[in-house]
Protein backbone atom coordinates (compact mmCIF):
# COMPACT_ATOMS: atom_id res chain seq x y z
CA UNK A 1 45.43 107.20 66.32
CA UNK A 2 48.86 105.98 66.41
CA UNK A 3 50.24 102.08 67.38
CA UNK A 4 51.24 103.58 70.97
CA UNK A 5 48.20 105.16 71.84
CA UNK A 6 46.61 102.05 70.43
CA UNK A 7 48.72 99.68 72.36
CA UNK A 8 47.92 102.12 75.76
CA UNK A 9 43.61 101.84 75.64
CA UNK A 10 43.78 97.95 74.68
CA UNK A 11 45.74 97.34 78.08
CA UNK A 12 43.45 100.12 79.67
CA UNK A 13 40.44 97.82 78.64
CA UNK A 14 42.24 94.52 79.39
CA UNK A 15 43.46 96.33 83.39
CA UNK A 16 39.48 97.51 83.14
CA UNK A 17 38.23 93.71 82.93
CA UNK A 18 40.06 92.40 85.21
CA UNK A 19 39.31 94.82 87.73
CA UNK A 20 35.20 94.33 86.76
CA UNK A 21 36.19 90.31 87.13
CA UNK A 22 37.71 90.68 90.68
CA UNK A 23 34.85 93.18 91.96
CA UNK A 24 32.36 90.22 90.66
CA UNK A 25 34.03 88.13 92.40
CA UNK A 26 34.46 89.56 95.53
CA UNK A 27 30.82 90.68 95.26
CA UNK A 28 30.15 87.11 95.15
CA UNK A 29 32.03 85.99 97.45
CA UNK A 30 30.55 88.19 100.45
CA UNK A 31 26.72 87.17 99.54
CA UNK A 32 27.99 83.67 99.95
CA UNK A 33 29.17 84.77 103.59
CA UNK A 34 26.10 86.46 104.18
CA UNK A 35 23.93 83.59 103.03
CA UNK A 36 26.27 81.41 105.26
CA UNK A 37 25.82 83.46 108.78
CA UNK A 38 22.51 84.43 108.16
CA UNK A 39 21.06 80.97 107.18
CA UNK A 40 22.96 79.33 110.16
CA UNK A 41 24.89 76.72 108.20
CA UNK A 42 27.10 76.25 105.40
CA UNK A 43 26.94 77.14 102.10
CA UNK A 44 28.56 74.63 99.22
CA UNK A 45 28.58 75.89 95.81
CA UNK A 46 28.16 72.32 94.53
CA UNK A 47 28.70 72.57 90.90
CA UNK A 48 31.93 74.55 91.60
CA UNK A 49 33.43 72.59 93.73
CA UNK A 50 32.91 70.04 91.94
CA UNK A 51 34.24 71.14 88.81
CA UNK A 52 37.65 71.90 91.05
CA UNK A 53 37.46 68.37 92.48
CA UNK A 54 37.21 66.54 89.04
CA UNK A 55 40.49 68.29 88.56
CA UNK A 56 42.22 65.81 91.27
CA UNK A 57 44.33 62.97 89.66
CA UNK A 58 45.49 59.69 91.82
CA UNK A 59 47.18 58.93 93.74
CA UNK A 60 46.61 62.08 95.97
CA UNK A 61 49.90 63.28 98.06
CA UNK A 62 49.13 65.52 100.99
CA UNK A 63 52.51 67.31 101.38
CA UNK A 64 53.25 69.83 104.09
CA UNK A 65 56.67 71.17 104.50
CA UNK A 66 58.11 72.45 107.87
CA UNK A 67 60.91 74.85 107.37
CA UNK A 68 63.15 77.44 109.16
CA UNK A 69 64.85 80.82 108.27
CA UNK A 70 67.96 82.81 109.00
CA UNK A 71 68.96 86.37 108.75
CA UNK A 72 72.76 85.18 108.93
CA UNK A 73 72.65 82.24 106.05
CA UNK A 74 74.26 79.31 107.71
CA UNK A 75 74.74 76.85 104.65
CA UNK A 76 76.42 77.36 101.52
CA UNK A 77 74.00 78.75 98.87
CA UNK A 78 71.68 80.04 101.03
CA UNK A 79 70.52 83.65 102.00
CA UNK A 80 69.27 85.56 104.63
CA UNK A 81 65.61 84.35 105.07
CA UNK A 82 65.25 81.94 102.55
CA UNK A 83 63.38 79.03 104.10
CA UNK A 84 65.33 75.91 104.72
CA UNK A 85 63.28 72.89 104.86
CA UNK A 86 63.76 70.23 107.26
CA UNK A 87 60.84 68.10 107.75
CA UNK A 88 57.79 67.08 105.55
CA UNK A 89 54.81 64.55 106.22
CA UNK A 90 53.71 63.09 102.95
CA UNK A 91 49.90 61.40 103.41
CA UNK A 92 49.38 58.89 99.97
CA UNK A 93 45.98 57.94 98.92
CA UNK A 94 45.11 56.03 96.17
CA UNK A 95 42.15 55.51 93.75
CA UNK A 96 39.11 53.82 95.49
CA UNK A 97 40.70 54.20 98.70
CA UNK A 98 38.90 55.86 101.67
CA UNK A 99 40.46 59.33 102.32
CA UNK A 100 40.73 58.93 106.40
CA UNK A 101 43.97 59.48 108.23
CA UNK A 102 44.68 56.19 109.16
CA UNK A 103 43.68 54.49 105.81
CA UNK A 104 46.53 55.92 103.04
CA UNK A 105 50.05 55.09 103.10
CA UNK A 106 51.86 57.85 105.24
CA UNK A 107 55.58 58.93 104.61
CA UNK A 108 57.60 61.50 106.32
CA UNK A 109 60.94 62.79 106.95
CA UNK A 110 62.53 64.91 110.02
CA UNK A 111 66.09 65.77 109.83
CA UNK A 112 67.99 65.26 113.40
CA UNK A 113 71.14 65.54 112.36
CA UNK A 114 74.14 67.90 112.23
CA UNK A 115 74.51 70.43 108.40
CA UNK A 116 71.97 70.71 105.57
CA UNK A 117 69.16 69.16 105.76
CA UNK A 118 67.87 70.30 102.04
CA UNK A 119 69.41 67.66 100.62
CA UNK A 120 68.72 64.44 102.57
CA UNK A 121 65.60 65.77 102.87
CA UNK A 122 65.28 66.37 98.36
CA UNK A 123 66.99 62.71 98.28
CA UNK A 124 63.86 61.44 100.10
CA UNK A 125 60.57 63.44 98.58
CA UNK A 126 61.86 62.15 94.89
CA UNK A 127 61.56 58.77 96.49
CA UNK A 128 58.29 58.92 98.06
CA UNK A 129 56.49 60.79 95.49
CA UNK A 130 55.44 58.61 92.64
CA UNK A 131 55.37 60.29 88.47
CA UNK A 132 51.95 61.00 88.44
CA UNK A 133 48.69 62.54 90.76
CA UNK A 134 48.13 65.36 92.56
CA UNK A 135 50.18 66.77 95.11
CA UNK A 136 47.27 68.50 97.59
CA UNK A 137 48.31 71.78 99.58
CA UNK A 138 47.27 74.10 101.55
CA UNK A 139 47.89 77.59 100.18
CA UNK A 140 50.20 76.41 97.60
CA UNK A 141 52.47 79.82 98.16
CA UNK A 142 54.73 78.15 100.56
CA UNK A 143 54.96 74.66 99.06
CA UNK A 144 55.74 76.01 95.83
CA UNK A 145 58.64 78.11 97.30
CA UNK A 146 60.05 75.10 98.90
CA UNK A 147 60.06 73.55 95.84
CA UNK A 148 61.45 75.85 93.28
CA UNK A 149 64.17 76.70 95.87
CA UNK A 150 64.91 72.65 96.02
CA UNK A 151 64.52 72.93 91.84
CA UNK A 152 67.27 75.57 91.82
CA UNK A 153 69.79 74.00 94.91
CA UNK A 154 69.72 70.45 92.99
CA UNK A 155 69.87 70.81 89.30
CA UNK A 156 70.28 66.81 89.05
CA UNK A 157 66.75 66.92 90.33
CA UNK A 158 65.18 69.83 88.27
CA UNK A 159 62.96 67.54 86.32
CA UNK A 160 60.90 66.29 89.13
CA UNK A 161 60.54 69.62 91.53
CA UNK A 162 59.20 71.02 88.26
CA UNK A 163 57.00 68.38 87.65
CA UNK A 164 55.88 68.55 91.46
CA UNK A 165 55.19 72.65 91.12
CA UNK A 166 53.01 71.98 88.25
CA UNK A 167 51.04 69.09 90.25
CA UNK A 168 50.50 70.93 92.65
CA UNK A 169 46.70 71.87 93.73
CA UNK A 170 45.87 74.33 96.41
CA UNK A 171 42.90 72.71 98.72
CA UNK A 172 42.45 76.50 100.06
CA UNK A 173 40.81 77.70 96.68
CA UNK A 174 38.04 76.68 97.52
CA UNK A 175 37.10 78.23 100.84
CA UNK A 176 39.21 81.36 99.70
CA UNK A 177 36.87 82.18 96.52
CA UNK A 178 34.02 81.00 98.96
CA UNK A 179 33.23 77.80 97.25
CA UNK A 180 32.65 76.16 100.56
CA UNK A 181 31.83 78.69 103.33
CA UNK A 182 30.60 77.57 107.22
CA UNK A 183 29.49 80.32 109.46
CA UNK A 184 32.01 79.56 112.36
CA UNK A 185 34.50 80.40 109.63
CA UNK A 186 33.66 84.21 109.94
CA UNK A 187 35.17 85.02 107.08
CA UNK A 188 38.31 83.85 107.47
CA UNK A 189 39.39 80.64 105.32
CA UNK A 190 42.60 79.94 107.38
CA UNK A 191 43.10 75.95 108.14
CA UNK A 192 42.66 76.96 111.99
CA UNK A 193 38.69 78.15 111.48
CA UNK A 194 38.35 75.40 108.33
CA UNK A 195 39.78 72.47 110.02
CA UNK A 196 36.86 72.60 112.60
CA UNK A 197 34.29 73.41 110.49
CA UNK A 198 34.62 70.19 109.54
CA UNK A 199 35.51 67.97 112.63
CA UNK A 200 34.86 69.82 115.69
CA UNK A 201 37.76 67.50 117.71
CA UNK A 202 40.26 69.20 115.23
CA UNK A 203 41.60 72.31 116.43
CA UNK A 204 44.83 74.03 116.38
CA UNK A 205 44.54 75.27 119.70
CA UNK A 206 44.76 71.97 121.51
CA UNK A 207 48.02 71.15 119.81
CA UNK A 208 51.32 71.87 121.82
CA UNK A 209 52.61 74.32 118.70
CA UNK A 210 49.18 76.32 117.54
CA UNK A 211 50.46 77.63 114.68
CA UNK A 212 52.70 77.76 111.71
CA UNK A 213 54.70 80.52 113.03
CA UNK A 214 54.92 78.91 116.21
CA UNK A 215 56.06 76.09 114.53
CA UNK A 216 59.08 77.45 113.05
CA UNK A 217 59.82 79.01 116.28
CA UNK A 218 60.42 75.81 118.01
CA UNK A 219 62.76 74.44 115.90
CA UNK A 220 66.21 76.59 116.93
CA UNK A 221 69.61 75.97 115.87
CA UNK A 222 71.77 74.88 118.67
CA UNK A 223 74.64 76.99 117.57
CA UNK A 224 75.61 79.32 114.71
CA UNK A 225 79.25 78.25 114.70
CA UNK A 226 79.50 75.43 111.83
CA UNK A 227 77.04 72.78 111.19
CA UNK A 228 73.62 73.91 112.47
CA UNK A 229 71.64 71.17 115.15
CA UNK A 230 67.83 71.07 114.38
CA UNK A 231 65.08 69.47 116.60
CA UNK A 232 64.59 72.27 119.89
CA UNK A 233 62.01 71.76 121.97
CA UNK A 234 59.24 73.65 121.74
CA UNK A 235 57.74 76.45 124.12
């Protein structure tokens, strides 16, 4: 047998084990559901979670960005559809602290102005997030984005959006690999069927914007035609 044909079965096996990993997993995964719906209430896979909560380091940011797109880029350096964000609410606990909404320090940022708001807004997060803990998300995907597109639009900042990307950790693991799975979820692991699970008074529908996308609609530039106004009202 020669080195290529070699080289072609090893990745064959390694593509083979993966694929054997993921249908365990997803295997998995869907008797946790079914445990879940049929028993009537939740299941917790304790041990895992907990291994995936000893991760956490403090102080604990909860970041969430808000952030709007453009087919026609209206700032320099940007391009059509890449997400320009203009608002973030920053929740800070620290160690032996309770975790409740009112308790941490909270921080935020909403840009009202006329022009860019990337960089007021990258000014601001390297102020209010400290060297050190972890930066909690929900489904890191966007986050991340934001910040590697901050990373690359202010070089004098690199250092810190790279050490944020690598702090981050994505809350949404754990109902997505069905760590944590209530019945009224039905499957789904979205914050709109999570959030409720866990307080009942929480839910997205009750808020004037019910969802991300609607969200991002509200906020509308007032014109195209230099600077760029946000802060529209929403539907």
């Amino acid at each position: 047998m020669n080195p290529g044909e070699k080289e072609t079965r090893k990745s064959s096996a390694q593509k083979g084990v993966v694929v054997c990993w993921r249908a365990g997993w997803q295997i998995r995964k869907h008797e946790n559901y079914i445990q879940a719906a049929q028993a009537g209430e939740p299941y917790v896979g304790t041990s895992e979670a907990r291994d995936a909560l000893s991760e956490l380091e403090y102080p604990l940011y909860f970041l969430d960005f808000e952030a709007i797109d453009y087919a026609l880029p209206p700032f320099e350096g940007n391009s059509p559809w890449e997400k320009v964000p203009f608002q973030y609410s920053l929740h800070v606990v620290k160690e032996g602290h309770p975790l409740g909404r009112k308790e941490g320090a909270h921080e935020e940022f909403l840009w009202t102005e006329e022009g860019d708001p990337r960089r007021p807004l990258a000014e601001r997060l390297v102020q209010d997030i400290g060297p050190e803990g972890s930066i909690m998300v929900y489904n890191a995907t966007f986050e991340k984005g934001i910040l590697e597109d901050l990373q690359e639009a202010f070089p004098q900042w690199e250092d810190q959006f790279q050490n944020y990307t690598h702090r981050l950790w994505d809350q949404g693991e754990i109902f997505q690999e069905g760590r944590y799975v209530h019945p009224s979820q039905k499957g789904s692991w979205s914050l709109k069927t999570v959030l409720p699970a866990f307080d009942p008074d929480l839910k997205y529908g009750d808020l004037d914007v019910p969802g991300g996308y609607g969200s991002g609609g509200s906020v509308q530039p007032d014109r195209f035609a230099g600077d760029v106004r946000f802060g529209g009202t929403r539907d």
